[in-house]
C-alpha atoms as a PDB file:
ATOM      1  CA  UNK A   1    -160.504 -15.578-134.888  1.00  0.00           C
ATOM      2  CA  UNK A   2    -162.792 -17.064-132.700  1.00  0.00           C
ATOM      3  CA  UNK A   3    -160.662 -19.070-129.467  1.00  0.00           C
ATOM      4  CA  UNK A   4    -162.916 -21.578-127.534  1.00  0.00           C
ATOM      5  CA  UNK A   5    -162.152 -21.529-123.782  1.00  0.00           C
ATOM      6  CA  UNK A   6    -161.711 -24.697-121.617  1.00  0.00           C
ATOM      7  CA  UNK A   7    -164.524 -26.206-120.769  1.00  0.00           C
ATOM      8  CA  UNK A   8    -163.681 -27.888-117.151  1.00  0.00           C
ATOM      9  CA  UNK A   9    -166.171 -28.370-114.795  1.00  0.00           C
ATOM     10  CA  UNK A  10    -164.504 -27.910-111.861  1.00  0.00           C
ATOM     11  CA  UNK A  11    -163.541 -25.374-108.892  1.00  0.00           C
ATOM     12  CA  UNK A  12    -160.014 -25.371-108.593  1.00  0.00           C
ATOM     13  CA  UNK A  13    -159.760 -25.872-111.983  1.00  0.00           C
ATOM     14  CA  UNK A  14    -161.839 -22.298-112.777  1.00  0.00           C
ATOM     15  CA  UNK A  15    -159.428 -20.838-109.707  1.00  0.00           C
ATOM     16  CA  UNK A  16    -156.687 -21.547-111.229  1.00  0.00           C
ATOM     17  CA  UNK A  17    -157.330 -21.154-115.136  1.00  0.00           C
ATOM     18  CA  UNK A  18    -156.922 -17.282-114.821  1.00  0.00           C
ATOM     19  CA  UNK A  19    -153.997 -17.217-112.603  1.00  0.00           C
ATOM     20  CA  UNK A  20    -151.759 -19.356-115.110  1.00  0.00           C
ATOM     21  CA  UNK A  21    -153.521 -17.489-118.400  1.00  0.00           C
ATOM     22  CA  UNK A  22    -151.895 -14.211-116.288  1.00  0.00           C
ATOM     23  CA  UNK A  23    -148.421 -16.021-115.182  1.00  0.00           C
ATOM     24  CA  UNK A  24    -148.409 -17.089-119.679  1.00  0.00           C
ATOM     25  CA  UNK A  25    -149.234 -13.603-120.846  1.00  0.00           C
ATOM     26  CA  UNK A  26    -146.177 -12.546-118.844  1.00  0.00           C
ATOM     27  CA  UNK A  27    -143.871 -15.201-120.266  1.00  0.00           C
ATOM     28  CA  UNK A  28    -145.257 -14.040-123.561  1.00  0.00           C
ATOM     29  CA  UNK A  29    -144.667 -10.608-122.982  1.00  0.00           C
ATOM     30  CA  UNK A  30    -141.234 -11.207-120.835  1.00  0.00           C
ATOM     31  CA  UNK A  31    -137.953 -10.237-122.918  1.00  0.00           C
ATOM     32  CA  UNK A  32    -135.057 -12.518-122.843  1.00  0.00           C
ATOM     33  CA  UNK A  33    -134.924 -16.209-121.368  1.00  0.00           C
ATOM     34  CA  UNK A  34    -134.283 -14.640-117.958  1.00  0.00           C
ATOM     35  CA  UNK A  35    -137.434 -12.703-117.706  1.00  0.00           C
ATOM     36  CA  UNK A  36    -139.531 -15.494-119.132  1.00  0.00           C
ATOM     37  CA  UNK A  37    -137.943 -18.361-117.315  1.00  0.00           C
ATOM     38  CA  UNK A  38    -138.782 -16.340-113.601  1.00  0.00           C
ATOM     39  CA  UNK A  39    -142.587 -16.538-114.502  1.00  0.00           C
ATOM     40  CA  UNK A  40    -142.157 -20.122-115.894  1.00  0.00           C
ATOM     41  CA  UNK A  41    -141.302 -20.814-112.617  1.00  0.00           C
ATOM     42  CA  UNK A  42    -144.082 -19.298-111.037  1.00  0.00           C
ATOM     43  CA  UNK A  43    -145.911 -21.181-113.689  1.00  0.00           C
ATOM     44  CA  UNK A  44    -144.695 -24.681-112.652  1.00  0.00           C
ATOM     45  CA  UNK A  45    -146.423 -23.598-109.101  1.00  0.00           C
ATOM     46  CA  UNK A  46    -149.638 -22.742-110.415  1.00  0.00           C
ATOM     47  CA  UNK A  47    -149.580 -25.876-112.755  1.00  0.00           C
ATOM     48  CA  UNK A  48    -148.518 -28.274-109.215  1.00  0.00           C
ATOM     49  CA  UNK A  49    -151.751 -27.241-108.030  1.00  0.00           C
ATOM     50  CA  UNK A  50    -153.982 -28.297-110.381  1.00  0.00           C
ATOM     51  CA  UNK A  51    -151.588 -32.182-110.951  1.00  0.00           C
ATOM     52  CA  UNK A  52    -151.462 -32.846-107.101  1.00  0.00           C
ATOM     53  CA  UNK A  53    -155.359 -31.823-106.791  1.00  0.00           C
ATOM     54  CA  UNK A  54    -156.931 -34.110-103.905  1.00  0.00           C
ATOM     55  CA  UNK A  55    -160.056 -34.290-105.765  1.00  0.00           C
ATOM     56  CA  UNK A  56    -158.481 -36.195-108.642  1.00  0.00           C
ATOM     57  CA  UNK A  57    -160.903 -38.693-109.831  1.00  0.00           C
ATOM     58  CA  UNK A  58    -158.900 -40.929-112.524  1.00  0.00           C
ATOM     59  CA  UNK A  59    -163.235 -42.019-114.134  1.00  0.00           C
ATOM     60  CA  UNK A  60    -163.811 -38.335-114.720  1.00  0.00           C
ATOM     61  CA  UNK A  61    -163.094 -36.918-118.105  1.00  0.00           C
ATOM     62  CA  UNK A  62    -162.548 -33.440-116.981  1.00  0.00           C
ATOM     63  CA  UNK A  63    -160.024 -34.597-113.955  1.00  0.00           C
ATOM     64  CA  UNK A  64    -157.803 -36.271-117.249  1.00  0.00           C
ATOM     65  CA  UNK A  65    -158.472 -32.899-119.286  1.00  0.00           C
ATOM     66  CA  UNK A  66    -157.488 -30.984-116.551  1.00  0.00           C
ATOM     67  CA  UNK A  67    -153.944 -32.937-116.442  1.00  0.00           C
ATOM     68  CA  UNK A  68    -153.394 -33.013-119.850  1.00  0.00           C
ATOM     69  CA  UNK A  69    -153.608 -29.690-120.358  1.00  0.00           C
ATOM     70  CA  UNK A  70    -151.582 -29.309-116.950  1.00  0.00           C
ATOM     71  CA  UNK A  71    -149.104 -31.732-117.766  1.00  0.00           C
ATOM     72  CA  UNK A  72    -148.391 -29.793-121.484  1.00  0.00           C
ATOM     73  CA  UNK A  73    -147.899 -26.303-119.599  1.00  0.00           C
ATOM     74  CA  UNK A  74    -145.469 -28.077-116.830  1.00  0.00           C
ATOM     75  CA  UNK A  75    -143.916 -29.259-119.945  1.00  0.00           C
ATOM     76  CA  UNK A  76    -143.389 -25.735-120.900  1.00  0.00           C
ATOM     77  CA  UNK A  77    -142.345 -24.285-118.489  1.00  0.00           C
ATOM     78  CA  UNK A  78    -139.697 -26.868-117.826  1.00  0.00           C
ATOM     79  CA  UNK A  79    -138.163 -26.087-121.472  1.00  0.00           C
ATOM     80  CA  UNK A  80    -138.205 -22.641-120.579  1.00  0.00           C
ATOM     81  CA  UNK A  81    -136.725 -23.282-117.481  1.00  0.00           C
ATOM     82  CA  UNK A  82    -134.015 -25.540-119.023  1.00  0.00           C
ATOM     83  CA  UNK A  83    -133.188 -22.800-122.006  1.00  0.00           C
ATOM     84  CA  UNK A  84    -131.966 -20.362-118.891  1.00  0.00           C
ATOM     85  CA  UNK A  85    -129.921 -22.895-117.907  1.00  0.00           C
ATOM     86  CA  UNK A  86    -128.171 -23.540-121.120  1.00  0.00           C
ATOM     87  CA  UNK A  87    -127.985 -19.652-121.539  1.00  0.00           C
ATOM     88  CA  UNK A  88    -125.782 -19.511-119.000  1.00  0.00           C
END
């Protein structure tokens, strides 16, 4: 199946894209809510950088693509986050 990449153009944005695809293949691959919620913290790092970006320009359609698709994977990783805590 054929999976079309992001389009963003943008620096930090193509910095940071394959650091957090790495940090999600982990969660993925994690076992147990403990694994995956360690890297879904070191997600929610990754993610900060791209939603408190100084180059945020609120006009530019791939500055609100950029935080959408940041915002969904903070999302993430805070439900991951928050399963741990209920696992305890």
């Amino acid at each position: 199946m054929y999976k079309e990449e992001a389009k963003i153009n943008c620096q930090i944005f193509q910095k940071q894209e394959p650091v957090i695809k790495d940090v999600t293949d982990k969660i993925n691959k994690a076992k147990g809510v403990q694994g995956k919620a360690r890297f879904a913290e070191k997600l929610q790092e990754e993610v900060d950088v791209l939603l408190s970006c100084t180059d945020y320009k609120s006009e530019s359609l791939d500055c609100k693509n950029c935080h959408f698709i940041s915002e969904m994977r903070e999302k993430t990783a805070n439900l991951i986050i928050k399963a741990k805590k209920l696992e305890k």
